[in-house]
Protein backbone atom coordinates (compact mmCIF):
# COMPACT_ATOMS: atom_id res chain seq x y z
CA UNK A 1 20.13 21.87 -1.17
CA UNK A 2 19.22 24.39 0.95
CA UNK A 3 19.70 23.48 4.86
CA UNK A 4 16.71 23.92 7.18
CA UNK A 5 19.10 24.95 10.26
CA UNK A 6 16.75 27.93 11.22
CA UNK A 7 14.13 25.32 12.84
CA UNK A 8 14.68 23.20 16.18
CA UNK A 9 16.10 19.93 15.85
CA UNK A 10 15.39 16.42 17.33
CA UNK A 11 17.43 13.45 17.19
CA UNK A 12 16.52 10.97 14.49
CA UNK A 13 17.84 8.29 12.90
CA UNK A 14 16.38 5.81 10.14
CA UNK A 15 16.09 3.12 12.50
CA UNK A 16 12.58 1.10 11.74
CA UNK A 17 11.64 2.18 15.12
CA UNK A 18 12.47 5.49 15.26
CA UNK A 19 8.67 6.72 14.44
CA UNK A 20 7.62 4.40 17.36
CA UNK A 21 10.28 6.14 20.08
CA UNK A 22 9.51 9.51 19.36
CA UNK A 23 5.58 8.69 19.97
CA UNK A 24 5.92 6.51 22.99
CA UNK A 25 8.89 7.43 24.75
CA UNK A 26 8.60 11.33 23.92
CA UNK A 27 6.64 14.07 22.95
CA UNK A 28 8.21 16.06 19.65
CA UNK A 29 9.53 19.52 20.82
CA UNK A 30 6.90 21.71 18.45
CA UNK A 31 4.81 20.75 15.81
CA UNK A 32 7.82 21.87 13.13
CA UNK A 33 11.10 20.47 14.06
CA UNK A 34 13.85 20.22 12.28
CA UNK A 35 14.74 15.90 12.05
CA UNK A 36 18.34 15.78 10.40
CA UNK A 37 20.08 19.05 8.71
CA UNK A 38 18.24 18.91 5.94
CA UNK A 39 14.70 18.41 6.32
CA UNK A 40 11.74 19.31 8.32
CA UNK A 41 9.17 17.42 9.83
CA UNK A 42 5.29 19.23 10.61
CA UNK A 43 2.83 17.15 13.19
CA UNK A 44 -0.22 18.93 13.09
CA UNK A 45 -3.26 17.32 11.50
CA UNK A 46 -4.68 20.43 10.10
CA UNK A 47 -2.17 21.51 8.01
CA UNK A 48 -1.82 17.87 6.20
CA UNK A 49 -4.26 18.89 3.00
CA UNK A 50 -2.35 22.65 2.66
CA UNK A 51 0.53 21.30 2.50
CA UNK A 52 0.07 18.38 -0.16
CA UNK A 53 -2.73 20.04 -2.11
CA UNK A 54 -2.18 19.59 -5.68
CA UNK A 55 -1.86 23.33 -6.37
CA UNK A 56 1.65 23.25 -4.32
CA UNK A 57 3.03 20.94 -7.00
CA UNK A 58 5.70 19.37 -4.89
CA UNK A 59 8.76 17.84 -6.33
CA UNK A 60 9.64 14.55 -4.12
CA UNK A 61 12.89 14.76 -1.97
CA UNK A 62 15.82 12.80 -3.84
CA UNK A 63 17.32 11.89 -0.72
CA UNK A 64 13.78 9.41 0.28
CA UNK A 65 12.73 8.27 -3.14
CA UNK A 66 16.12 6.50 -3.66
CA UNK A 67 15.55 4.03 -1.29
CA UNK A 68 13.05 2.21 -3.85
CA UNK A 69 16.11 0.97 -6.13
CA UNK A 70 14.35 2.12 -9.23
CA UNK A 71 14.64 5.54 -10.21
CA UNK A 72 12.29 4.95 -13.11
CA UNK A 73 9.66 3.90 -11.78
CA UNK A 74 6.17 6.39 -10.92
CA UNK A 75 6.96 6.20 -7.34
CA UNK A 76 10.36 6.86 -7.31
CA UNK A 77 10.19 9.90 -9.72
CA UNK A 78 11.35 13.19 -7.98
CA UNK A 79 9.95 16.18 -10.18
CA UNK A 80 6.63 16.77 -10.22
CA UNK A 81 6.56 17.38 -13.63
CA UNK A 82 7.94 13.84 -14.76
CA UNK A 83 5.58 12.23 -12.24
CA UNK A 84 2.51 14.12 -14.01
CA UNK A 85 3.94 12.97 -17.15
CA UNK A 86 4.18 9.27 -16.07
CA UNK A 87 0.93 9.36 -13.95
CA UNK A 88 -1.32 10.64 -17.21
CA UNK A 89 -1.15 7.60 -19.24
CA UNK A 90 -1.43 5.12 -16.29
CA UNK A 91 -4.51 7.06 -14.37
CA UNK A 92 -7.61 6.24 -16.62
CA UNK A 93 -6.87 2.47 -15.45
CA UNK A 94 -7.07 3.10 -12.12
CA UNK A 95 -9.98 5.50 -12.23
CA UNK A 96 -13.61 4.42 -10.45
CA UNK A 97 -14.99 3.22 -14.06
CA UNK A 98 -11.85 1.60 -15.02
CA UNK A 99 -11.97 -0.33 -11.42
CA UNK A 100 -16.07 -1.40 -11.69
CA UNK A 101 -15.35 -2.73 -15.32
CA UNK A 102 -12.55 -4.93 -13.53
CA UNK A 103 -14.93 -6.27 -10.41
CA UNK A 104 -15.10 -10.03 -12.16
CA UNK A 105 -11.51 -10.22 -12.08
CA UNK A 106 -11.41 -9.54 -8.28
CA UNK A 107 -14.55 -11.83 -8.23
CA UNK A 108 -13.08 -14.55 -9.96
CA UNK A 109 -9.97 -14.58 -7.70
CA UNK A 110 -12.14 -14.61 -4.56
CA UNK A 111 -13.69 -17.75 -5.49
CA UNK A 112 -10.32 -19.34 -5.65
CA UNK A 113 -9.46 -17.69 -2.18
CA UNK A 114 -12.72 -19.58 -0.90
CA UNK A 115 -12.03 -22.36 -2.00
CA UNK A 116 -8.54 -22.99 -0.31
CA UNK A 117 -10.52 -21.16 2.86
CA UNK A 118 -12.39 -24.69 2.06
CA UNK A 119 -9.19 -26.70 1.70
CA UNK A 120 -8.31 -25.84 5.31
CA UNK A 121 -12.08 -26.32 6.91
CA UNK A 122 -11.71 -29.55 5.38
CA UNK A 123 -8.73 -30.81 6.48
CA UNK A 124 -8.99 -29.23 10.04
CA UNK A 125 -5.81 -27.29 9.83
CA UNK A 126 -5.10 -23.42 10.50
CA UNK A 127 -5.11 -21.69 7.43
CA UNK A 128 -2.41 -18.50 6.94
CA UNK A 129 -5.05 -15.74 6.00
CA UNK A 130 -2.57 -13.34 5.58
CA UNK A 131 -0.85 -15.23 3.08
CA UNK A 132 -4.04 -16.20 1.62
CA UNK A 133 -4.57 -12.18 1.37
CA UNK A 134 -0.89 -11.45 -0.11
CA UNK A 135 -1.57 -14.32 -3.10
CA UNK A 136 -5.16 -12.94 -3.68
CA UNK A 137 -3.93 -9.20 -4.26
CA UNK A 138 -0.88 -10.17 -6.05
CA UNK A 139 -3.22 -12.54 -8.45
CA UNK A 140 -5.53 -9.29 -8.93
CA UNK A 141 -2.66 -7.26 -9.75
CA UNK A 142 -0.56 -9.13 -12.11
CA UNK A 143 -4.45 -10.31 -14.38
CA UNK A 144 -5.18 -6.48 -14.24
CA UNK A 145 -1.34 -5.05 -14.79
CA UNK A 146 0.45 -7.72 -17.41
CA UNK A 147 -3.20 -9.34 -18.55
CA UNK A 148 -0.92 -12.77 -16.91
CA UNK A 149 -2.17 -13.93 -13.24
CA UNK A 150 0.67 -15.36 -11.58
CA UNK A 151 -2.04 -17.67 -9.51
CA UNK A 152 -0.70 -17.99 -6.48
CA UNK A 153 -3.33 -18.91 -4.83
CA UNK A 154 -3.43 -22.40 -6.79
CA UNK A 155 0.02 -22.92 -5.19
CA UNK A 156 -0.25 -25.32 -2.32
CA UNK A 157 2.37 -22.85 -0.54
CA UNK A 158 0.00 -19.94 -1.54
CA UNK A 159 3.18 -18.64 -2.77
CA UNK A 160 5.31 -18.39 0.42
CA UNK A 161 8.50 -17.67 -1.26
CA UNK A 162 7.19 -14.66 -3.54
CA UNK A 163 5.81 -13.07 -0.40
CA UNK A 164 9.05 -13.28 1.30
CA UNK A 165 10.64 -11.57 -1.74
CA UNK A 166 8.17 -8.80 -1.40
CA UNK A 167 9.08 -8.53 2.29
CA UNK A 168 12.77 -8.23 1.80
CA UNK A 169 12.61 -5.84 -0.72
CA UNK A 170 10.51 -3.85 1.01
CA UNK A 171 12.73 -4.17 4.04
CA UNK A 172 16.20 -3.43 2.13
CA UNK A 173 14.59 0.00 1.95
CA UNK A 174 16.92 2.25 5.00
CA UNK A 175 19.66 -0.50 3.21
CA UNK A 176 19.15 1.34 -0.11
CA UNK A 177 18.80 5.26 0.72
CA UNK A 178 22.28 5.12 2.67
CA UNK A 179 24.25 2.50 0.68
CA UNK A 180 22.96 3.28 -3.10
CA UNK A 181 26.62 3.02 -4.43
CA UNK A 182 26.79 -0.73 -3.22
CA UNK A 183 23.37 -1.56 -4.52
CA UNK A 184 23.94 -0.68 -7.78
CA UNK A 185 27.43 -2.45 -7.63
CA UNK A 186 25.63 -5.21 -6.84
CA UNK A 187 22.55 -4.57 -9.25
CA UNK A 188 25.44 -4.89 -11.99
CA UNK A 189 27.01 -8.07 -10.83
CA UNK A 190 26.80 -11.31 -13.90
CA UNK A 191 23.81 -13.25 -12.99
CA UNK A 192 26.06 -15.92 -11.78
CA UNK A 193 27.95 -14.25 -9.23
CA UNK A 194 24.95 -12.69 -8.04
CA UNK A 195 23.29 -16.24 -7.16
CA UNK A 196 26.51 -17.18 -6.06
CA UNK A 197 26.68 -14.70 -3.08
CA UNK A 198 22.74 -15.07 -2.55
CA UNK A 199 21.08 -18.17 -4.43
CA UNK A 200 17.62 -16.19 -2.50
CA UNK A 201 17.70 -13.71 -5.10
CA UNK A 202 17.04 -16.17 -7.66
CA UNK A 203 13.37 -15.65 -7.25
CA UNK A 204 13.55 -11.75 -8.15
CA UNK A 205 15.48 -12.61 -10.78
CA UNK A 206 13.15 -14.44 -12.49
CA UNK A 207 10.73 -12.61 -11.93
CA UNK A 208 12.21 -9.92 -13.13
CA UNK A 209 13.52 -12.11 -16.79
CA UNK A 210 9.42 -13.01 -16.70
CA UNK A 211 8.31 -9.06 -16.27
CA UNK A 212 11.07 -8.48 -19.64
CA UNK A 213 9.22 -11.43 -21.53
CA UNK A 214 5.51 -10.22 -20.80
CA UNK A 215 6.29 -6.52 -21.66
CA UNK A 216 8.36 -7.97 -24.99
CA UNK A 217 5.36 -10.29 -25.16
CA UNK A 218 2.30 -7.25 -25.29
CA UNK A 219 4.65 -5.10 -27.48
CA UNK A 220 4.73 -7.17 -29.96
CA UNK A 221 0.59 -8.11 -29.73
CA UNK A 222 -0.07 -4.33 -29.80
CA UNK A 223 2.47 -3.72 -32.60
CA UNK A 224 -0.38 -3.05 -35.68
CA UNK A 225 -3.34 -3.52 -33.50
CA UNK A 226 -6.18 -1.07 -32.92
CA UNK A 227 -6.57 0.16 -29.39
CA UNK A 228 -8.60 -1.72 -27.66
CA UNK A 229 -7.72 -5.44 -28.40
CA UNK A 230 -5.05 -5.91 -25.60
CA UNK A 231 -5.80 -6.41 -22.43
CA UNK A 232 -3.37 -5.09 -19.13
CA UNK A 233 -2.28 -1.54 -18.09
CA UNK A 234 0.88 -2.00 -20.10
CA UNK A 235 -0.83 -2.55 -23.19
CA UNK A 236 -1.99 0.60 -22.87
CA UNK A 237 1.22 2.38 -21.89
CA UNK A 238 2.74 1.11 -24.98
CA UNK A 239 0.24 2.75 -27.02
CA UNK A 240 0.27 5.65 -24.91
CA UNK A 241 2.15 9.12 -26.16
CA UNK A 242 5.01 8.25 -23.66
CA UNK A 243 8.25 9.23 -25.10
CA UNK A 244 10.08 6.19 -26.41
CA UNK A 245 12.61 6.02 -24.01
CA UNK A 246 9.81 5.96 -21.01
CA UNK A 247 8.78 2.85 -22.73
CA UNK A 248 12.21 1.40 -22.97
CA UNK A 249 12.18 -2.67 -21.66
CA UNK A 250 13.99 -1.95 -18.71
CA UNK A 251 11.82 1.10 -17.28
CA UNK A 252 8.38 -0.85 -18.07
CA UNK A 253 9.73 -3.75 -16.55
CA UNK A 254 10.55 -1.77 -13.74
CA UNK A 255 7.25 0.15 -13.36
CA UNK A 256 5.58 -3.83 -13.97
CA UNK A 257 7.57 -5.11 -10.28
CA UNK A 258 6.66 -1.31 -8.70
CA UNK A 259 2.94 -2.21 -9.78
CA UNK A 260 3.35 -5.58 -7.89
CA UNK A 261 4.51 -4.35 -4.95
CA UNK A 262 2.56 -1.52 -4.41
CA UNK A 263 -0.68 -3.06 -5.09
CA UNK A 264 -0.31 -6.48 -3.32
CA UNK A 265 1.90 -6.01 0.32
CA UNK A 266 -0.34 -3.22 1.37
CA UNK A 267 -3.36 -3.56 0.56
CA UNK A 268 -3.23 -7.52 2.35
CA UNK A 269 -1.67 -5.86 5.17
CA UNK A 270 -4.84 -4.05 5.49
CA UNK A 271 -7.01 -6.91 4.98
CA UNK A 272 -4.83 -8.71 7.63
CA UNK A 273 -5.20 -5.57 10.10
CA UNK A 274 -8.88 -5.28 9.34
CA UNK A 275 -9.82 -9.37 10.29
CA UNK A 276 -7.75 -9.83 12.92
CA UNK A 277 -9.43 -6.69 14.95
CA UNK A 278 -12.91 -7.99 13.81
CA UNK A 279 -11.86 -11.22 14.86
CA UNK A 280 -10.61 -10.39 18.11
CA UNK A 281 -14.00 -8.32 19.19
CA UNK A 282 -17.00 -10.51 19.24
CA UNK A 283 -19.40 -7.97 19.09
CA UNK A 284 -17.78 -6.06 16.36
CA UNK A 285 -17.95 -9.47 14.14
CA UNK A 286 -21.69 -10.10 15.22
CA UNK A 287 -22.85 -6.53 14.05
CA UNK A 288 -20.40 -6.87 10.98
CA UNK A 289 -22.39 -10.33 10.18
CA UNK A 290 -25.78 -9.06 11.05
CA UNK A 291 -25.61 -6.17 8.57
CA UNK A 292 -23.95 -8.49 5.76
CA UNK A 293 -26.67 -10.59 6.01
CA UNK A 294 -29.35 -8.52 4.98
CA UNK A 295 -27.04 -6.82 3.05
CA UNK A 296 -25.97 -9.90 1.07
CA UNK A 297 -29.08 -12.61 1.05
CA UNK A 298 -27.57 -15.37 -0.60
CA UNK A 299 -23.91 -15.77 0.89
CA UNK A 300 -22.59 -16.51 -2.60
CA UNK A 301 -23.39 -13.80 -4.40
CA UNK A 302 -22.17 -10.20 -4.21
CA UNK A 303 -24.14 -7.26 -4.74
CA UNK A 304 -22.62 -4.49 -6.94
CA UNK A 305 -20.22 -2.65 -5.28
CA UNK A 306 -22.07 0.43 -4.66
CA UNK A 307 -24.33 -1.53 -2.28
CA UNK A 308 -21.50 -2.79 -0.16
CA UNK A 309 -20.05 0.55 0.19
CA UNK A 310 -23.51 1.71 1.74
CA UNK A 311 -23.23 -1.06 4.25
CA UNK A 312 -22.63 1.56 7.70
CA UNK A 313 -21.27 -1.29 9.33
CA UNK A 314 -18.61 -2.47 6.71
CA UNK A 315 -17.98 1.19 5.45
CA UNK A 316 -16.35 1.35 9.32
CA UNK A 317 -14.90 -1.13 9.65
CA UNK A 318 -12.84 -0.53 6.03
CA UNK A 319 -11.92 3.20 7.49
CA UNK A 320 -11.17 1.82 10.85
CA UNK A 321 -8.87 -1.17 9.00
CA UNK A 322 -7.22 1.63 7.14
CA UNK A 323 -6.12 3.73 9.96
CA UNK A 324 -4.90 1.13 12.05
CA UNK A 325 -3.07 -0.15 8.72
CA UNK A 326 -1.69 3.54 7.59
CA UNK A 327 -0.78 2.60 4.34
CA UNK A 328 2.83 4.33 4.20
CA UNK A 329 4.13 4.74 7.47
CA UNK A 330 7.69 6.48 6.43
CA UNK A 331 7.68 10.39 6.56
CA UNK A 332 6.14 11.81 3.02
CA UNK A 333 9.23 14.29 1.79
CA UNK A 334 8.20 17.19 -0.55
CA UNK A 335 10.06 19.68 -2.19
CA UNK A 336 8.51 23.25 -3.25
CA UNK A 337 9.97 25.46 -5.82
CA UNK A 338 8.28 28.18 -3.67
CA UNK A 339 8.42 29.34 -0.08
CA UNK A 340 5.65 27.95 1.88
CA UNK A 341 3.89 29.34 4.80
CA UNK A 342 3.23 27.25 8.27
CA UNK A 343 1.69 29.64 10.96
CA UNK A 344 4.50 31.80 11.79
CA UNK A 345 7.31 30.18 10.25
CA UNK A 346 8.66 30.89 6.63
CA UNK A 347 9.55 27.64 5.16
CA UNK A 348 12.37 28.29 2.32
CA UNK A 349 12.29 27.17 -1.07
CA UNK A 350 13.87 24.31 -1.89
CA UNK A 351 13.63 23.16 2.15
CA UNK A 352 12.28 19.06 2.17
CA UNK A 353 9.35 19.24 4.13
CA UNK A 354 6.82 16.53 5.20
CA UNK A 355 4.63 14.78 7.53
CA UNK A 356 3.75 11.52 8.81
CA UNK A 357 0.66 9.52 8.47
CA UNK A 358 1.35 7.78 11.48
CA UNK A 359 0.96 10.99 13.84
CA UNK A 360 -2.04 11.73 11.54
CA UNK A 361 -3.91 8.50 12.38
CA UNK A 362 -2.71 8.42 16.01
CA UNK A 363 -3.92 12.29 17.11
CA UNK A 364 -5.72 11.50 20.45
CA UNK A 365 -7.55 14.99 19.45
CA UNK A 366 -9.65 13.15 16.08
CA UNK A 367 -9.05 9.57 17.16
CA UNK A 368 -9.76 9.22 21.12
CA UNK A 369 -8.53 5.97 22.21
CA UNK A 370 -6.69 5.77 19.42
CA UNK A 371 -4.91 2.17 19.56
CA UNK A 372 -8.30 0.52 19.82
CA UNK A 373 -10.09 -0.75 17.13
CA UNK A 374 -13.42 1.57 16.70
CA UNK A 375 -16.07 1.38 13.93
CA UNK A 376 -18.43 3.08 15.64
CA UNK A 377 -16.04 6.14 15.67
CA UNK A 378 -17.15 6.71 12.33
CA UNK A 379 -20.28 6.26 12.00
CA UNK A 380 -21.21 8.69 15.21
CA UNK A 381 -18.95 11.22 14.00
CA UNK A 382 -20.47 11.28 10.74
CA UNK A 383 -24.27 11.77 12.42
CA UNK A 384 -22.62 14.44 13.97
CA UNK A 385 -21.83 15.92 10.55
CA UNK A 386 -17.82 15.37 11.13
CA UNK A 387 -16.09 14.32 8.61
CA UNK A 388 -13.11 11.92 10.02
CA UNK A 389 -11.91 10.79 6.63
CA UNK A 390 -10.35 14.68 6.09
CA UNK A 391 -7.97 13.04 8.45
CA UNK A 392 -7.32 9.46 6.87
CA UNK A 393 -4.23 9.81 4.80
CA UNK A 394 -3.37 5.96 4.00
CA UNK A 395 -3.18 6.63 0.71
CA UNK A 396 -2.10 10.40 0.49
CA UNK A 397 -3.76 13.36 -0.82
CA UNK A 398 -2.41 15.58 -3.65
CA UNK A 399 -1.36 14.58 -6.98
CA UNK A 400 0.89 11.77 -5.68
CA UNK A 401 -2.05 10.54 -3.67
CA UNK A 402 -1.78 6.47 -4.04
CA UNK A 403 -3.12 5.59 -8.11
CA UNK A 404 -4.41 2.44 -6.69
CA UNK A 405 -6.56 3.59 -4.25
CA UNK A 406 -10.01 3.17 -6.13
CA UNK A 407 -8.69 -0.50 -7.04
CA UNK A 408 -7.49 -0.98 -3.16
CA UNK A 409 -11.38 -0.22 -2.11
CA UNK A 410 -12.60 -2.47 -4.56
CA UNK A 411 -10.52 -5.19 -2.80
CA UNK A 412 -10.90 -4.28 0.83
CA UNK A 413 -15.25 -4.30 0.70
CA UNK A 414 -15.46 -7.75 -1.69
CA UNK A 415 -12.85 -9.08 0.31
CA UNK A 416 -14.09 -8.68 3.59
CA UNK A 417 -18.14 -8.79 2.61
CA UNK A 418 -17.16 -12.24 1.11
CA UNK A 419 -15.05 -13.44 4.26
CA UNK A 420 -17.33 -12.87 7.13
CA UNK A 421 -20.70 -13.38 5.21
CA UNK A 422 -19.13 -17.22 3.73
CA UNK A 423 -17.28 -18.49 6.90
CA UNK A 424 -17.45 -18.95 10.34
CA UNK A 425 -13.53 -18.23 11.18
CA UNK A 426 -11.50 -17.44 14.81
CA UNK A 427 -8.05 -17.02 15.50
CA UNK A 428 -5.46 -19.50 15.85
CA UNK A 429 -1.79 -18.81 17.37
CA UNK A 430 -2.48 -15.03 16.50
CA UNK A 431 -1.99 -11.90 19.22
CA UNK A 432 -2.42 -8.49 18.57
CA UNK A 433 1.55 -8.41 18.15
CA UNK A 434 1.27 -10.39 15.19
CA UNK A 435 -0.30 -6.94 13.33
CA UNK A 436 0.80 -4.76 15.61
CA UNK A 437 2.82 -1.49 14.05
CA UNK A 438 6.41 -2.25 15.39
CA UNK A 439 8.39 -0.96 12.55
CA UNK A 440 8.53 1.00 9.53
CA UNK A 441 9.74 0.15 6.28
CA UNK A 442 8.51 3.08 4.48
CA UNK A 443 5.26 0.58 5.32
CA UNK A 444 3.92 -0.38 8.67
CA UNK A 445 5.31 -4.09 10.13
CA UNK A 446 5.23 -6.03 13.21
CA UNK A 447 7.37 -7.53 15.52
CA UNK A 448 10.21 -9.33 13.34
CA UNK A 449 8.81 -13.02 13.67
CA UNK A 450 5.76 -12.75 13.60
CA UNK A 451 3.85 -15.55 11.17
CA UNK A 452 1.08 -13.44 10.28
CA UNK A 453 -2.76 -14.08 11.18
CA UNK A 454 -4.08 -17.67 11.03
CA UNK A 455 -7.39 -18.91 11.40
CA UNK A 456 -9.63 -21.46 12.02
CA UNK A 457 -12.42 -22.54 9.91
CA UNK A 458 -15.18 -23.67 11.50
């Protein structure tokens, strides 16, 4: 590894907070510093799309993607050219196409999220959104993924427990990166002693013993079968021209609970983000509801897509929910094979590099005011010709931009158009704190305690 000790250095640490003390309590030294001995760290918004552009192809820094506990997995793979490799066969069901040919799925699971919405405006309790939001993506994911919804929403809980497994994965991330050698010692314990030391791991467990049994399950459907028959993205990586061992039990299994994660925790965060802000500014929920309405004449039935996309109003609030949100809050690592050039410094080959979407989404210079929740920001810059999504990186840019993105879109205008046209909601027992960046877990979460956002139904 070659060291990056020609740059100026600045104190970090993988604290959860750390991203929040070097923007509040201090102003970084230059906008390339050098943040342990290894890597460098670039804050300047400009330089964001030259650096990850897909012509650098940009290995992943080893050091970072180990903290996801599953080398296998697409994340988690470090060379650029085993990511491409892995990313081929899984793309075309992500793509736009792929997505509108899903929409009744995410339709279908909407009317079950309205109808607990009901549950709660009948009974006259405060429902937990959030949690609503966490059962509704991970129900879209699992249909569209393993062709098996895991219907949490039909769980009176709305599946408590399996969103407190995706938290405290997510949260064993720092955990991972510097104590790998006791993870895996601990990955490799008998199931029994396992549950013996932590009977709260008996959750991932199964669900791990259920992700073995649906990919055994779809191998053996698509075993004979023309293309075509099976539904679920691992159907299709079975049939794909992977090599065999990138189809092996253990890695599809593996990529199955990466696909979960990924495409249910942030994605409701977002949601979460998005109402509570809309919530919390009466006139930004009357314009949202005044456009909706025309937009969407009958309250129970959705327009295509398309149409809600070209709501102004909506389309704002969505970009607005996803910079406040930032998708992946944790510093994005790259490696280059090749030297690469940032104004007057010579960055060395084989030097980690990367930059922050944080800073990106925060730059007072593109986002004035930037802690307040603006749609209008968008829409005025965009009469002015400006384009502020060049500077909205929540789901990356490059060839490891986010696969899910097109599906995440889907989710975030259906959800929301559905939500504030259908009910009359306000906040109950929820403050700003409660979605509120506090610390980062390679994602974006509050204050530890918080309960999430809860609402009302009126």
């Amino acid at each position: 590894m070659v060291r990056a000790s020609r740059f100026p250095s600045a104190v970090t640490s993988s604290s959860p907070l750390v991203v929040l003390a070097c923007v509040r309590d201090s102003p970084l030294p230059g906008p390339i510093i050098r943040i342990n001995p290894n890597e460098l760290h670039i804050q300047d918004t400009d330089f964001y799309d030259q650096l990850y552009r897909r012509e650098n192809k940009l290995d992943k820094y080893p050091g970072q993607t180990k903290m996801f506990g599953v080398p296998g997995v697409l994340v988690a793979s470090d060379s650029h050219e085993v990511h491409r490799r892995r990313r081929l066969p899984l793309a075309p069901f992500f793509s736009r196409k792929a997505v509108s040919e899903m929409l009744c799925v995410i339709e279908e699971r909407l009317k079950a999220l309205s109808g607990r919405i009901r549950d709660f405006q009948n009974n006259g309790t405060a429902m937990p959104l959030g949690l609503g939001y966490v059962a509704l993506t991970t129900d879209i994911i699992s249909e569209y993924a393993l062709a098996d919804c895991y219907h949490l929403l039909e769980r009176e809980d709305l599946g408590a427990d399996y969103h407190q497994l995706l938290v405290g994965f997510v949260h064993s991330c720092h955990f991972i990166r510097h104590f790998t050698w006791l993870f895996n010692f601990v990955q490799a314990l008998p199931d029994p002693v396992l549950l013996w030391l932590q009977p709260s791991l008996k959750l991932a467990r199964n669900i791990m013993k259920k992700m073995e049994m649906d990919v055994h399950r779809l191998r053996n459907r698509v075993e004979g079968k023309p293309p075509g028959t099976e539904p679920g993205i691992f159907a299709g990586l079975l049939r794909s021209n992977l090599p065999p061992p990138e189809k092996s039990a253990d890695r599809m299994s593996s990529e199955g609970m990466g696909l979960l994660v990924a495409g249910s925790e942030t994605t409701a965060q977002t949601l979460s983000i998005t109402t509570y802000h809309i919530l919390a500014n009466p006139n930004i929920l009357a314009e949202l509801r005044k456009q909706l309405q025309v937009a969407i004449p009958e309250a129970g039935t959705l327009p295509p897509l398309a149409d809600l996309e070209a709501v102004p109003y909506l389309y704002a609030c969505v970009q607005e929910g996803l910079r406040l949100s930032y998708g992946i809050s944790g510093r994005l690592m790259r490696v280059s094979h090749s030297p690469l050039q940032y104004q007057s410094w010579m960055i060395p080959a084989g030097v980690p590099v990367g930059m922050t979407t944080v800073f990106m989404h925060d730059d007072e210079d593109v986002f004035p005011d930037h802690r307040s929740f603006k749609p209008e920001r968008w829409l005025e810059k965009r009469e002015d010709g400006i384009r502020l999504d060049k500077y909205l990186t929540a789901f990356g840019k490059g060839d490891r931009q986010c696969i899910g993105m097109n599906l995440a879109h889907a989710e975030l205008y259906l959800t929301l158009a559905t939500i504030f046209r259908q009910f009359n909601l306000e906040l109950f027992d929820t403050e700003r704190s409660t979605v509120q960046y506090h610390r980062d877990y390679f994602n974006s979460f509050p204050k530890n305690g918080c309960d999430g956002v809860r609402v009302l139904v009126k």
